[in-house]
Protein backbone atom coordinates (compact mmCIF):
# COMPACT_ATOMS: atom_id res chain seq x y z
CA UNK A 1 -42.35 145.39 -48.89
CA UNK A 2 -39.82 145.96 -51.38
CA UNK A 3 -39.13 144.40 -54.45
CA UNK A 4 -36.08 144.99 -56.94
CA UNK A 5 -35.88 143.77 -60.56
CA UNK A 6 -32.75 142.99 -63.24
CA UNK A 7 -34.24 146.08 -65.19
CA UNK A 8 -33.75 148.57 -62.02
CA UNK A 9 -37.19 149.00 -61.25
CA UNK A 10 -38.51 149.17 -57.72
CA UNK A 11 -41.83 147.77 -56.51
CA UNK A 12 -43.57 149.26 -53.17
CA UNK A 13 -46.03 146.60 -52.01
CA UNK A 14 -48.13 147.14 -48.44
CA UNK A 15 -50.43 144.18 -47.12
CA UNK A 16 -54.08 145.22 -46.90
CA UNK A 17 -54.46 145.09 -42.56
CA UNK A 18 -57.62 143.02 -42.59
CA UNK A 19 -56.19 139.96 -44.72
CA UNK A 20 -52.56 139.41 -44.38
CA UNK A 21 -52.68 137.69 -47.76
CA UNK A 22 -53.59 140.44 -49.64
CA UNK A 23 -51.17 143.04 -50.96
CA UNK A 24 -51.25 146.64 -53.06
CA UNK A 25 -48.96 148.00 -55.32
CA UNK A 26 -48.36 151.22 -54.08
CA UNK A 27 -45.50 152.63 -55.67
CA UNK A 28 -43.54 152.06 -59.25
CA UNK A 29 -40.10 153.73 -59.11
CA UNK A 30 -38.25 153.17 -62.99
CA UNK A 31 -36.69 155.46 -65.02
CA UNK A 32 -39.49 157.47 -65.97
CA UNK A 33 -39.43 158.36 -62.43
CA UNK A 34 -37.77 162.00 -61.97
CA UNK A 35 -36.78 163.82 -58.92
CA UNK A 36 -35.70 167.61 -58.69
CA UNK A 37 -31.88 168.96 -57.89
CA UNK A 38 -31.02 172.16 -57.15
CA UNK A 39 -27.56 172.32 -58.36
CA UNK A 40 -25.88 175.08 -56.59
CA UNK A 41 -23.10 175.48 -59.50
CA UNK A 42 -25.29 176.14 -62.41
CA UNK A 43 -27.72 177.77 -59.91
CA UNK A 44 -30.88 176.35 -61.67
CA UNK A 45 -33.03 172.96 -61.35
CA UNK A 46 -32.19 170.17 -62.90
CA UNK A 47 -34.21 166.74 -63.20
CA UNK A 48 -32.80 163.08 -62.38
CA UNK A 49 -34.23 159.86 -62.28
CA UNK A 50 -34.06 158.55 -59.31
CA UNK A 51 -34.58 154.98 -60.28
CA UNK A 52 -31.38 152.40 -61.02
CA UNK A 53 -30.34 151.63 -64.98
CA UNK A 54 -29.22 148.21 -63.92
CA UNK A 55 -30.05 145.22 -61.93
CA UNK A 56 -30.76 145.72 -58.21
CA UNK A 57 -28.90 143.77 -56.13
CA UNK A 58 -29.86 144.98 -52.53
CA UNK A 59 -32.95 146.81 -50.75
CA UNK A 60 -32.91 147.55 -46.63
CA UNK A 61 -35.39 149.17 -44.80
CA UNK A 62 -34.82 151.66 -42.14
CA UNK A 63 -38.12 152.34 -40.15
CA UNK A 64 -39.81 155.69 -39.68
CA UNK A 65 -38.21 158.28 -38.06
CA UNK A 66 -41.16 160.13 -35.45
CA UNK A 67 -40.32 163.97 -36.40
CA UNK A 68 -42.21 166.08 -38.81
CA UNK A 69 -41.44 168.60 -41.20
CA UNK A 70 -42.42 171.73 -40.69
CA UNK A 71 -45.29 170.82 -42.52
CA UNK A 72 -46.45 168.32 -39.47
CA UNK A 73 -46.30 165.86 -42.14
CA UNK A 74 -44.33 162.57 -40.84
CA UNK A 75 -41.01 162.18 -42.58
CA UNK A 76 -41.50 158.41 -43.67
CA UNK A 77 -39.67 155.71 -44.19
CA UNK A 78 -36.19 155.39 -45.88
CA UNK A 79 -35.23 152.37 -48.68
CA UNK A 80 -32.03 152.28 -49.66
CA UNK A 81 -30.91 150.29 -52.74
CA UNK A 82 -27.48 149.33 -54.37
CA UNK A 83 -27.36 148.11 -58.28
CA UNK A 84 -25.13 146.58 -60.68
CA UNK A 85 -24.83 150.05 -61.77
CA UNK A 86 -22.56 151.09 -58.89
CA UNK A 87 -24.67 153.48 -57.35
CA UNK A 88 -26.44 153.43 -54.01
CA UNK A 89 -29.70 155.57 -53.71
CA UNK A 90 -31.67 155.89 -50.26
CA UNK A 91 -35.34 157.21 -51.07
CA UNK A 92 -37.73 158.68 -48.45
CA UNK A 93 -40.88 156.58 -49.10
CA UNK A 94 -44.56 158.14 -48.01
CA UNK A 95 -47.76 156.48 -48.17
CA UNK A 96 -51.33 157.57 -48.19
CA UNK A 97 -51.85 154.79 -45.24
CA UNK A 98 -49.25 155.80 -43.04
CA UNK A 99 -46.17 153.38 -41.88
CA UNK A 100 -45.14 150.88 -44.15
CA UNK A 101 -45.79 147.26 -43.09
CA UNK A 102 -42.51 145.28 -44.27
């Protein structure tokens, strides 16, 4: 499960499997959260939060895709997000447990 908040922080909640009612944070993404770019003008690497500055306003799901990177590690599961900020971000979202349960 997702949640958003005014501030542009994103929770990343899964249920615990043997009690339904039970649920860990997993994930925190806010603006101390920073993601790499390669930008291929400057030709060096350049850090970016990846988290919204404003209040989000939208969050959808799109379930895990069944390839693996050449790592054999599964590719997860994408969350996209729109904000008052004007931007929409779609994240690739792993977790220790496997598949999300939304």
């Amino acid at each position: 499960m997702a949640v958003g908040f005014e501030n542009g922080t994103i929770h990343i909640l899964s249920n615990v499997l043997s009690d339904a009612t039970l649920w860990r944070l997993d994930t925190v993404i806010d603006k101390g959260s920073i993601s790499p770019f390669c930008s291929l003008s400057f030709l060096k690497l350049t850090l970016f939060s990846i988290a919204h500055d404003n209040q989000i306003h939208r969050l959808s799901w799109r379930p895990a895709v069944t390839k693996e990177d050449r790592n054999g590690n599964g590719i997860g599961e994408q969350l996209a997000s729109c904000s008052e900020d004007g931007t929409l971000k779609v994240l690739i979202i792993h977790t220790e447990n496997g598949p999300m349960n939304h």
